[in-house]
Protein backbone atom coordinates (compact mmCIF):
# COMPACT_ATOMS: atom_id res chain seq x y z
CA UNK A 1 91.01 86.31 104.79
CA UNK A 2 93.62 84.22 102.66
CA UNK A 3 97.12 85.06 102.11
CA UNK A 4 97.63 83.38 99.55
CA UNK A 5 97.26 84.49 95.60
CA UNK A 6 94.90 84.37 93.40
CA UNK A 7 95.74 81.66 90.69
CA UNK A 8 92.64 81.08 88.37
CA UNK A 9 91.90 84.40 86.29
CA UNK A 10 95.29 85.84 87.22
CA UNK A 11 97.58 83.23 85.86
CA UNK A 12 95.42 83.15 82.50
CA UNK A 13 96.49 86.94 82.17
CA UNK A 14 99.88 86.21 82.78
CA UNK A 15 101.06 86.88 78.96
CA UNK A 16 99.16 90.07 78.38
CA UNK A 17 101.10 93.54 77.56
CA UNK A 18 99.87 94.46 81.07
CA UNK A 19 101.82 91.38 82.57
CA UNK A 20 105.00 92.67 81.56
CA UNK A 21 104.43 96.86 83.28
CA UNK A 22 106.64 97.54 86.01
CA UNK A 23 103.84 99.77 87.59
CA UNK A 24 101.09 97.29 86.95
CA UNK A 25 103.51 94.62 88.82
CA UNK A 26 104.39 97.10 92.04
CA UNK A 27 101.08 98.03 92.50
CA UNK A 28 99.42 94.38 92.35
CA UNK A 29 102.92 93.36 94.45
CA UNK A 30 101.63 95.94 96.73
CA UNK A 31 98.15 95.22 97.55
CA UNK A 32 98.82 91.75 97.73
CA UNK A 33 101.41 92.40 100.68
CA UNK A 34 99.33 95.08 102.21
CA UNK A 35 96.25 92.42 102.39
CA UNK A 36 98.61 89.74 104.60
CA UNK A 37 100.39 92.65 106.56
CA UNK A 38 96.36 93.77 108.03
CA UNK A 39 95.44 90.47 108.33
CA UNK A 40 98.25 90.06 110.52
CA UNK A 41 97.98 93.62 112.44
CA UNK A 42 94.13 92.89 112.69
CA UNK A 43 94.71 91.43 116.01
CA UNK A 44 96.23 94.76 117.43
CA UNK A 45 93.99 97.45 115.70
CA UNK A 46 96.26 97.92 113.21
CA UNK A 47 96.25 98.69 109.79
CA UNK A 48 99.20 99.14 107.58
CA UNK A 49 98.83 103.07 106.93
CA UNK A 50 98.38 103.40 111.04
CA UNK A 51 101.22 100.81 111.25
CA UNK A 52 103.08 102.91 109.00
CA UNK A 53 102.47 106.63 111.26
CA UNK A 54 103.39 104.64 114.30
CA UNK A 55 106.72 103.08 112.46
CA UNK A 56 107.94 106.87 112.05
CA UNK A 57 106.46 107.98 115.28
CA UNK A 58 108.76 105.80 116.71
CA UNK A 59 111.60 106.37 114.79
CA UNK A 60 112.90 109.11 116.97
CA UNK A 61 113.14 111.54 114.39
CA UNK A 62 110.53 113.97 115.18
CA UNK A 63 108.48 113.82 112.24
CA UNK A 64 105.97 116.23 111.33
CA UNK A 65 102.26 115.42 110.30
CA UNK A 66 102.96 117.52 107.04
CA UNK A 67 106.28 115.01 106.71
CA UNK A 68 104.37 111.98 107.40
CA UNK A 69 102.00 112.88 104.56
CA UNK A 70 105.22 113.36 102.35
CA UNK A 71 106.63 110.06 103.32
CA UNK A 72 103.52 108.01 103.17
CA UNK A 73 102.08 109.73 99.78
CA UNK A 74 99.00 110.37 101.56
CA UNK A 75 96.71 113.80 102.06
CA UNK A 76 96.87 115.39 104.91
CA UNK A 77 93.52 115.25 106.15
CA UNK A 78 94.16 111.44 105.91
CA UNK A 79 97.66 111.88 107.89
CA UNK A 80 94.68 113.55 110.59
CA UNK A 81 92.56 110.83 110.92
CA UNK A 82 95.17 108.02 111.56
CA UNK A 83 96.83 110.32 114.09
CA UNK A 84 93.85 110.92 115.25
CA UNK A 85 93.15 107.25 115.67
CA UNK A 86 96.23 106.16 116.67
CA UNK A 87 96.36 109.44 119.75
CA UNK A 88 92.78 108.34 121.13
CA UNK A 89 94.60 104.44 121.75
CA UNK A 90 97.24 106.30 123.91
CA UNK A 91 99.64 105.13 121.15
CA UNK A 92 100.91 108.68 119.89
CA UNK A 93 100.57 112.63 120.86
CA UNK A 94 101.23 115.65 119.26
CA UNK A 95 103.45 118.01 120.03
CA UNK A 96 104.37 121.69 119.04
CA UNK A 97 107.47 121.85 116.60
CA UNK A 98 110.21 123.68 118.18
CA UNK A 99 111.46 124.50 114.26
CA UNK A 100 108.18 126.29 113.18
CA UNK A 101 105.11 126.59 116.25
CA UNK A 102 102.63 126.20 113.54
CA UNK A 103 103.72 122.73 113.23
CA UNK A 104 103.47 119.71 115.24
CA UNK A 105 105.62 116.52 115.68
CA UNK A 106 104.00 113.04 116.08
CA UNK A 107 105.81 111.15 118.69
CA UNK A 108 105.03 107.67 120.37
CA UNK A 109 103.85 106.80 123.89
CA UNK A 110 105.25 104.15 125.85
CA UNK A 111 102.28 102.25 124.80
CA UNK A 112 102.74 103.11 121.12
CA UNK A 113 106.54 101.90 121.12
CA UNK A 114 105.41 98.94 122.80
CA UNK A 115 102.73 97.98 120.63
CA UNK A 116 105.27 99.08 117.57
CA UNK A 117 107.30 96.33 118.56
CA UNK A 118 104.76 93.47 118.43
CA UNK A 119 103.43 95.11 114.98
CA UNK A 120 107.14 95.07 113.77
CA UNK A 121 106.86 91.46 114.35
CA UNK A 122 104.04 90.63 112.25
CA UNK A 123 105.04 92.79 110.02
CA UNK A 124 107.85 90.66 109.11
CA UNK A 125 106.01 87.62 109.31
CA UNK A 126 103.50 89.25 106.74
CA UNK A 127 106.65 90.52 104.41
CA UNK A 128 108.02 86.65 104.99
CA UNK A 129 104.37 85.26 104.18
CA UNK A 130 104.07 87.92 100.55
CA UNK A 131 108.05 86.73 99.48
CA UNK A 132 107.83 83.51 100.02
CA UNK A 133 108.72 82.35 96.62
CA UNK A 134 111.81 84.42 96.39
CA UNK A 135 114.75 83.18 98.20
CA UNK A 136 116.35 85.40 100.91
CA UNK A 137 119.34 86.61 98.56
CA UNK A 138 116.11 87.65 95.94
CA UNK A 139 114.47 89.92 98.69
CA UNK A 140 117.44 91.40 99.60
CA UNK A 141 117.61 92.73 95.82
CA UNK A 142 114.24 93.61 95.78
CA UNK A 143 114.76 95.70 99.05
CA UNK A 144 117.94 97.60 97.79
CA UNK A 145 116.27 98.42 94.37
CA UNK A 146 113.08 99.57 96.04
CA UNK A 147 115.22 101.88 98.57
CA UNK A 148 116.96 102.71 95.38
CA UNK A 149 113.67 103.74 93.54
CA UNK A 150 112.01 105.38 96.32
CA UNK A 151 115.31 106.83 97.66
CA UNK A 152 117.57 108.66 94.45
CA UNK A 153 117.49 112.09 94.66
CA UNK A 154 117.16 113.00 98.46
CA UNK A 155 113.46 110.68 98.13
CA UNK A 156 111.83 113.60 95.91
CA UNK A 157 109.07 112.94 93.50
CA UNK A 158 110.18 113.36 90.02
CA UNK A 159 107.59 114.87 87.21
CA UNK A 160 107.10 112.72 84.64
């Protein structure tokens, strides 16, 4: 798989109405960097969504599967299946929510943390790889106006 981008068709469209949408832009921005960051966590059964569930499994903040599918705008019967995945590797249990029994908090193994930290790795190497023609003092904007976007008001979903 290539990690670099496309440059025939793409460039030609470069001009169009749809060139110039924010939302067009973040979402190509995204699955371009989501196709180098699993290349890169190939090599440890990773994925970015199961990359992702074991990022906040390890965060020590004893997140929910109903606030993982929150966080990660995902269902969650998908939430399931990558805990699911990621608890048959040893890499995460479940355990009962002291707050509310009906709940349960994902929380990393040893073997999950570890294997976090060699993901983390590549993951920055992938992010590195994606941003590579913006200069360091351009992806620091980009971070703090993404946290900005995905952040204002407590992280909620506004209605359009």
């Amino acid at each position: 798989m290539t990690e670099t981008r496309g440059t025939g068709a793409l460039t030609r469209l470069a001009d169009t109405a749809l060139a110039h949408e924010i939302e067009f832009l973040t979402v190509k921005a995204f699955a371009d960097g989501t196709r180098i960051v699993n290349a890169r966590l190939d090599e440890l059964g990773l994925r970015a969504r199961s990359y992702s569930v074991l990022a906040l499994a390890c965060s020590g903040l004893d997140v929910t599967q109903r606030e993982l599918a929150a966080a990660l705008e995902l269902d969650p019967s998908q939430i399931v299946a990558l805990v699911d995945g990621l608890e048959t590797n040893d890499l995460v249990r479940r355990v009962q929510d002291p707050r509310d029994r009906r709940s349960r908090i994902v929380q990393a193994t040893p073997a999950g943390r570890a294997l976090f930290k060699r993901a983390q790795k590549l993951t920055s190497e992938a992010e590195a790889a994606a941003l590579a023609m913006l200069s360091g003092t351009e992806r620091e904007t980009l971070r703090e106006i993404l946290r900005k976007i995905v952040f204002a008001d407590g992280g909620r979903t506004l209605a359009p």
